[in-house]
Protein backbone atom coordinates (compact mmCIF):
# COMPACT_ATOMS: atom_id res chain seq x y z
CA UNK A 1 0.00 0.00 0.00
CA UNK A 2 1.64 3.15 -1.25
CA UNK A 3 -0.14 6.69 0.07
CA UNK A 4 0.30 10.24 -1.73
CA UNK A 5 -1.42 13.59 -1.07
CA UNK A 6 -3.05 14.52 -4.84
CA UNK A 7 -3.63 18.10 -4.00
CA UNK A 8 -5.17 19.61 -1.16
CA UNK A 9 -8.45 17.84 -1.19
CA UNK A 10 -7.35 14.24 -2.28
CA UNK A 11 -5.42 11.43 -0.55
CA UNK A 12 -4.50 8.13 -3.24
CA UNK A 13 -3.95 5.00 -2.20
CA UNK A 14 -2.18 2.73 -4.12
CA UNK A 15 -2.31 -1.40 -3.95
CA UNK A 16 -0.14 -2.99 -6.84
CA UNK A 17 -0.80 -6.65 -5.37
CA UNK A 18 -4.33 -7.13 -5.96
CA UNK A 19 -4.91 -10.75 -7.23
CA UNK A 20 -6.73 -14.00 -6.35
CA UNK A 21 -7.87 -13.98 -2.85
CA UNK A 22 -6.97 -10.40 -2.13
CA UNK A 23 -8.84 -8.03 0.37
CA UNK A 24 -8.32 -5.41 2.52
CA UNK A 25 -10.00 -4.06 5.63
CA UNK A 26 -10.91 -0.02 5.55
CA UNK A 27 -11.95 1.21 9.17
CA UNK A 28 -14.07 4.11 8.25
CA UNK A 29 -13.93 6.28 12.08
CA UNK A 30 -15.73 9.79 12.84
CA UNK A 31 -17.42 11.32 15.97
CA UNK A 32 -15.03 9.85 18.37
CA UNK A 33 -14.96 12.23 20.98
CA UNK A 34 -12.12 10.80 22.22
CA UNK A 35 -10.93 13.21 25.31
CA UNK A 36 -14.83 13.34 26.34
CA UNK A 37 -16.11 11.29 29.36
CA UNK A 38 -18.49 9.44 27.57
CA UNK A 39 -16.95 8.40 24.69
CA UNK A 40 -16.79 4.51 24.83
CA UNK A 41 -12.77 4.10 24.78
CA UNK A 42 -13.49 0.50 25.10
CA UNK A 43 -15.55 -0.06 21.79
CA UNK A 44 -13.03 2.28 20.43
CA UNK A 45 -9.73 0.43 21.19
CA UNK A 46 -11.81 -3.24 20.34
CA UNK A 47 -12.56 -1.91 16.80
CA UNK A 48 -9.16 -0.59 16.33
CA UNK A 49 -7.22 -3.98 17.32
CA UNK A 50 -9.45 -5.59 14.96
CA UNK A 51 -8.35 -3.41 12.29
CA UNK A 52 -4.70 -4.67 13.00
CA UNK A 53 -5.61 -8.03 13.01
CA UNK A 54 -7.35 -7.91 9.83
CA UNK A 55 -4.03 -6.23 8.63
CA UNK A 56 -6.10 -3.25 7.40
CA UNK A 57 -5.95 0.87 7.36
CA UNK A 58 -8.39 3.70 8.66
CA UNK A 59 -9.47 6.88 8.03
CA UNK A 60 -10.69 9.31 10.45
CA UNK A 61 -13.54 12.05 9.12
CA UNK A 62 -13.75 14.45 12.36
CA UNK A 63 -14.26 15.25 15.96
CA UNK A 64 -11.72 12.70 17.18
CA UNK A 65 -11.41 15.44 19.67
CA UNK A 66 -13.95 16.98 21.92
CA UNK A 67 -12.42 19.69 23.16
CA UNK A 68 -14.94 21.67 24.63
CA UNK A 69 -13.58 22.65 27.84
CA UNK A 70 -11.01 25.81 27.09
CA UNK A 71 -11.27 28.68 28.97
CA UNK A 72 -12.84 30.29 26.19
CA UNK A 73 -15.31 28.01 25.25
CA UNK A 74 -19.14 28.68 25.89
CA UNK A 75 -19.88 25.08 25.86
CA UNK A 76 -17.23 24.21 28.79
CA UNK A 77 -18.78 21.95 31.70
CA UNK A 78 -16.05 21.18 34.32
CA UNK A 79 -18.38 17.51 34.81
CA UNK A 80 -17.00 16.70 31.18
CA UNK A 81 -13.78 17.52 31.83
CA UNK A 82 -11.49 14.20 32.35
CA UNK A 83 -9.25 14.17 35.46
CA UNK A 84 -6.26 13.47 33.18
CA UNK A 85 -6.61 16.64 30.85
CA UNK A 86 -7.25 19.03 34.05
CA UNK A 87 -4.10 21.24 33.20
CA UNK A 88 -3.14 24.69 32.27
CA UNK A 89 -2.20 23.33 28.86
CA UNK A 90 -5.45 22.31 28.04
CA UNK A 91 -5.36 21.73 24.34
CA UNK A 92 -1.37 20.67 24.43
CA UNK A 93 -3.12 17.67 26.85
CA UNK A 94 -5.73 15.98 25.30
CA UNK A 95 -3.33 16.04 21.64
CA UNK A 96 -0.38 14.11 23.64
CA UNK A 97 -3.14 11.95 25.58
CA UNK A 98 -4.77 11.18 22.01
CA UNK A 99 -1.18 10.54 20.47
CA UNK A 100 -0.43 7.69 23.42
CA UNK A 101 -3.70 6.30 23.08
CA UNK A 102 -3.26 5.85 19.00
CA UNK A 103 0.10 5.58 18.61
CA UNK A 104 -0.10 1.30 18.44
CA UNK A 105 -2.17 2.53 15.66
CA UNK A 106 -0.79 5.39 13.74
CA UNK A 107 1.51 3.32 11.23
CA UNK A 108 -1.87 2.18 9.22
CA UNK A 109 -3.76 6.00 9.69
CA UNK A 110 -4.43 7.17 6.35
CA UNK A 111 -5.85 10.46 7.31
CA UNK A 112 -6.97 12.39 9.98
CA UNK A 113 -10.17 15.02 9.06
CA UNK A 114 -11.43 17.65 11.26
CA UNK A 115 -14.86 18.08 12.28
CA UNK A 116 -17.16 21.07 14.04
CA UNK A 117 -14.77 20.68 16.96
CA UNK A 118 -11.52 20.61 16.02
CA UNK A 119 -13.04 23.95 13.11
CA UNK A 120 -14.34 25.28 16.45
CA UNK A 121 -11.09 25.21 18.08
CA UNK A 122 -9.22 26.73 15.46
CA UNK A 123 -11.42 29.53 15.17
CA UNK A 124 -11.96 30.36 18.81
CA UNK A 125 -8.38 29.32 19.91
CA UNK A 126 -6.11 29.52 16.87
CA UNK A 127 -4.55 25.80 16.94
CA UNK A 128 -5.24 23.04 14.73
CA UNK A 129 -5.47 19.95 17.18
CA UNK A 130 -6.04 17.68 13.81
CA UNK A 131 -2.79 18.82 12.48
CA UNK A 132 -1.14 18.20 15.98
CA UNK A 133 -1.94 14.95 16.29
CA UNK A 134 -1.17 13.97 12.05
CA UNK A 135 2.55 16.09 13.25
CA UNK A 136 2.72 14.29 16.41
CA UNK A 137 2.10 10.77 14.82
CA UNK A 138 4.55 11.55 12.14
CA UNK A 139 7.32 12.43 14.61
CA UNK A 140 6.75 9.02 16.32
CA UNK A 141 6.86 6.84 13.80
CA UNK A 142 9.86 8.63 12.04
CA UNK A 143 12.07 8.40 15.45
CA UNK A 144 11.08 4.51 15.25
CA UNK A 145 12.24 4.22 11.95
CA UNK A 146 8.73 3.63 10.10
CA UNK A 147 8.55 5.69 6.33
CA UNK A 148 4.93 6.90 6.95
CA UNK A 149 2.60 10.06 6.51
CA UNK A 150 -0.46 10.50 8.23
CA UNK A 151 -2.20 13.32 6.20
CA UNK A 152 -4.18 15.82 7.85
CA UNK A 153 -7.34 16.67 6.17
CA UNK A 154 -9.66 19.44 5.82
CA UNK A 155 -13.59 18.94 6.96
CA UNK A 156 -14.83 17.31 3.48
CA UNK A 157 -12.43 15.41 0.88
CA UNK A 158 -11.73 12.48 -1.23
CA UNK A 159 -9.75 9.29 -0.92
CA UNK A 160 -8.97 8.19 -4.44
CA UNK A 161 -7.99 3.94 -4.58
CA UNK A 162 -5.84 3.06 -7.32
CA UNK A 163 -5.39 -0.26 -8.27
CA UNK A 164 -3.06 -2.74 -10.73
CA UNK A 165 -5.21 -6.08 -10.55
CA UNK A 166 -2.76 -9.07 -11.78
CA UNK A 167 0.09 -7.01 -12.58
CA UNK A 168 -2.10 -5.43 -15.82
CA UNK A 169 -5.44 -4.27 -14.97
CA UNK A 170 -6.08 -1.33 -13.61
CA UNK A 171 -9.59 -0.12 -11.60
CA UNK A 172 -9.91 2.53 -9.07
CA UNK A 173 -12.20 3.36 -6.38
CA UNK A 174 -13.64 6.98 -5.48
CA UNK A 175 -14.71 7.87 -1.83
CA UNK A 176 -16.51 11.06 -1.01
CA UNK A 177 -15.84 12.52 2.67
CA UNK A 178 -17.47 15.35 4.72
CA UNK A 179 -17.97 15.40 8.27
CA UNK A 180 -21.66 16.49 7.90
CA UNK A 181 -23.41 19.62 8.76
CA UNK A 182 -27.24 20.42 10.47
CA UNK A 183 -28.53 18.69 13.75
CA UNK A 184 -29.66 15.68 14.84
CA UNK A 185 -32.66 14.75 12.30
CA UNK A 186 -34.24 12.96 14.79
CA UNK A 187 -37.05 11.41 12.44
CA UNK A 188 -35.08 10.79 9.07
CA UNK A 189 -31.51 10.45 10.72
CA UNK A 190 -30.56 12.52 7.84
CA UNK A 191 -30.70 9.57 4.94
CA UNK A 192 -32.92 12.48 2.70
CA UNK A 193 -29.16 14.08 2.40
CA UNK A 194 -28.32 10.82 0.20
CA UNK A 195 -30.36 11.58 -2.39
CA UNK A 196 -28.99 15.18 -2.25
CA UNK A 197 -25.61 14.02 -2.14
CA UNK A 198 -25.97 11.27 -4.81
CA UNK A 199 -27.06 14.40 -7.56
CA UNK A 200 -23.56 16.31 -7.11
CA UNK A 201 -21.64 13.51 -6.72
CA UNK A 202 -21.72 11.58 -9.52
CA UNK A 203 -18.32 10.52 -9.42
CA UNK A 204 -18.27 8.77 -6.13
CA UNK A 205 -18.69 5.17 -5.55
CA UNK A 206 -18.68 5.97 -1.85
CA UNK A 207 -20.39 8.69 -0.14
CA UNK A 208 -19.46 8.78 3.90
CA UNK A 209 -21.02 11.53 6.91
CA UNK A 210 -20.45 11.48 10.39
CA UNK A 211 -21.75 14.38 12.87
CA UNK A 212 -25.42 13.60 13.76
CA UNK A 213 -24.27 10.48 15.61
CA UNK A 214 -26.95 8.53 13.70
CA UNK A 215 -26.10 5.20 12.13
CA UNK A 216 -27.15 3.87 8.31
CA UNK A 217 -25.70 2.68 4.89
CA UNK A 218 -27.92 3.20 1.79
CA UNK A 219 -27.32 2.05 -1.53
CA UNK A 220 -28.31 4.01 -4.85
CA UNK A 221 -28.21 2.08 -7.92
CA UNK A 222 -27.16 4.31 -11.21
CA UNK A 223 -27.74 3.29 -14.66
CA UNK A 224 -24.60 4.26 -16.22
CA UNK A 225 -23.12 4.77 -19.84
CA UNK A 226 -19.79 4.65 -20.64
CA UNK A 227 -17.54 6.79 -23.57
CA UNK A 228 -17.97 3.45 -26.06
CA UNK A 229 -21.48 3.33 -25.50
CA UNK A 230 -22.03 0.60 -23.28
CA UNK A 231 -25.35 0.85 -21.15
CA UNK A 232 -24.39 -0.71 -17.59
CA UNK A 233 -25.05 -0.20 -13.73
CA UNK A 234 -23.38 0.42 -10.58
CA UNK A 235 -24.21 1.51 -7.36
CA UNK A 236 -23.49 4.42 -4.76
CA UNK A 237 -22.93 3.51 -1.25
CA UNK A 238 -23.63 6.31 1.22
CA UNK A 239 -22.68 5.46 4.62
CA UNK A 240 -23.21 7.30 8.10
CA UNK A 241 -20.51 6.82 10.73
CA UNK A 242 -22.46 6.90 14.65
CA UNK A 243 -19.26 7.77 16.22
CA UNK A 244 -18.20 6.58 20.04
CA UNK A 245 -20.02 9.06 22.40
CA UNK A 246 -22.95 8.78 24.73
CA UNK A 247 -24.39 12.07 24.42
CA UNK A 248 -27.38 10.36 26.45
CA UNK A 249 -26.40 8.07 29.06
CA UNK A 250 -29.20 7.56 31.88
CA UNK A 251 -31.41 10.16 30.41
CA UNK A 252 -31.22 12.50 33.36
CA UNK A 253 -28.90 15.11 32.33
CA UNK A 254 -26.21 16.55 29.38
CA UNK A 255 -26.31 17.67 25.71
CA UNK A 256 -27.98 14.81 24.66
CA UNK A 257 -30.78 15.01 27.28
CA UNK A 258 -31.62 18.86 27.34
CA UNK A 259 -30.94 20.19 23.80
CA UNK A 260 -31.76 17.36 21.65
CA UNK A 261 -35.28 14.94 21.63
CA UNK A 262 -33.36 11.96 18.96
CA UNK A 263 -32.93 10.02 22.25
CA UNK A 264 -30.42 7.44 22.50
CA UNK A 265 -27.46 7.20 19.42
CA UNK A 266 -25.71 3.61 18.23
CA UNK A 267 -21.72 3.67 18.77
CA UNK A 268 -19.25 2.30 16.36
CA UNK A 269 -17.59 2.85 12.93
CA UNK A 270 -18.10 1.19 9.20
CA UNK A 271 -15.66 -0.96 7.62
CA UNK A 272 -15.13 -0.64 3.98
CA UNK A 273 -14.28 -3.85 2.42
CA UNK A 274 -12.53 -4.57 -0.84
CA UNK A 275 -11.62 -7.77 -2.51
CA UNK A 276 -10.73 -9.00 -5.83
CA UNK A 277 -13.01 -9.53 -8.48
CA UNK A 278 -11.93 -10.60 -11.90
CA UNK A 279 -10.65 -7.22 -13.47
CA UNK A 280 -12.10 -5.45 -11.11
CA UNK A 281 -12.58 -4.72 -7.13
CA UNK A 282 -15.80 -4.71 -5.00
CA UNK A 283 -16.22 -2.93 -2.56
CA UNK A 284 -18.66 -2.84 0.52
CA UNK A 285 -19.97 -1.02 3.79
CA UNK A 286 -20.34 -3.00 6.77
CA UNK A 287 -21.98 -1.82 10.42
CA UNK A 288 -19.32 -2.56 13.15
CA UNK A 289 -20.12 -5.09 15.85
């Protein structure tokens, strides 16, 4: 797997290898919430060590970080403040705390995107706690000796999969990124933004949102014609990534109680799946466990 930044909104990923029997394991990650209270570290780290075993990559689309408790903030709660990042250095904390926790993990990140939080942060506080961390994981793994880029990313973009099937062939595979925008769509979990998506996006065989903490994968199917003339289909997968926070818990109290009615959210990530087929690659979403 060979990784390149293709401008400023495009990360490629290359696999030369693809052949009989190949696959490879995608762990598509948003809303983590990491330095918050209730995000579920322990889902977290579970669907992470499964990405190693599977040998695969991931991709992180925004609000890894909370970060709501600077001075500064309006949204700062000292209940949802962990005892770890109560320092001066507020911001310097939870990047080195989120650096230790992922650093088992940083040799297979393909890219880190920011969401409303970190944007939030850099507005209200002038630091970019997405680039941190990409900087931070690139130190480490240069001082160990690995050749490896984790590329920081803006809050929409593309990852662009190249690949030489049995040394000839050649297919690729387009994915579509954006954090996600609007609140909690409590009775259509936002799946009405598919079809939205799906009309200026045409080029995207993959279509993934985080933000609203709501969990679904849709397919589109397209009837398609190519530059000889040949009538055929495909399909669009939009997928939306529930994150690892409980914004609810016991119903008694917090964001998730007072200033939204969705109720309770799902936890967890997508995988993206790819194996080898024929002259080609297919590709699918799949709900984490």
């Amino acid at each position: 797997m060979e990784i390149e930044r293709t401008g400023s909104a495009v990360v490629t990923v290359r696999f030369d290898d693809v052949a009989h029997g190949w696959e490879h394991w995608v762990l598509l990650r948003s809303d983590a919430h990491h330095d918050s209270p209730a995000c579920n570290r322990k889902l977290e780290k579970k669907h992470l060590d499964e990405m190693v075993a599977k040998d695969g990559s991931w991709c992180d689309f925004g609000d890894l970080f909370d970060a709501m408790q600077g001075k500064k903030d309006p949204r700062r709660n000292y209940d949802e403040l962990l005892a770890e990042d109560k320092e001066e250095d507020y911001y310097d904390i939870v990047v080195r705390h989120a650096e230790e926790f992922y650093a088992p993990y940083a040799d297979r990140c393909i890219l880190l995107g920011k969401g409303n939080h970190e944007t939030k942060v850099l507005k209200h506080a002038s630091t970019d706690l997405t680039g941190r961390l990409a900087k931070a994981f690139g130190e480490r793994l240069k001082n160990g000796g690995v050749d490896h880029v984790v590329h920081p990313c803006g809050y929409g973009g593309w990852v662009r999969y190249l690949f030489t099937i049995n040394g000839t062939k050649t297919s690729q595979l387009r994915l579509k990124f954006h954090h996600g925008s609007g609140g909690s769509a409590p009775v259509t979990d936002g799946v009405i933004q598919t079809k939205r998506q799906a009309v200026y996006l045409p080029d995207a065989h993959i279509v993934i949102n985080g933000h609203n903490h709501k969990e679904y994968i849709v397919v589109i199917q397209r009837a398609r014609i190519n530059q000889r003339g040949r009538v055929y289909q495909d399909r669009q997968l939009h997928g939306r990534i529930p994150g690892y926070k409980d914004d609810y818990g016991d119903g008694t109290r917090g964001f998730g109680v007072e200033r939204t009615e969705s109720g309770p959210t799902p936890q967890g990530a997508i995988w993206l799946h790819l194996t080898h087929a024929g002259d080609s690659v297919n590709y699918n979403l799949i709900m984490t466990d």
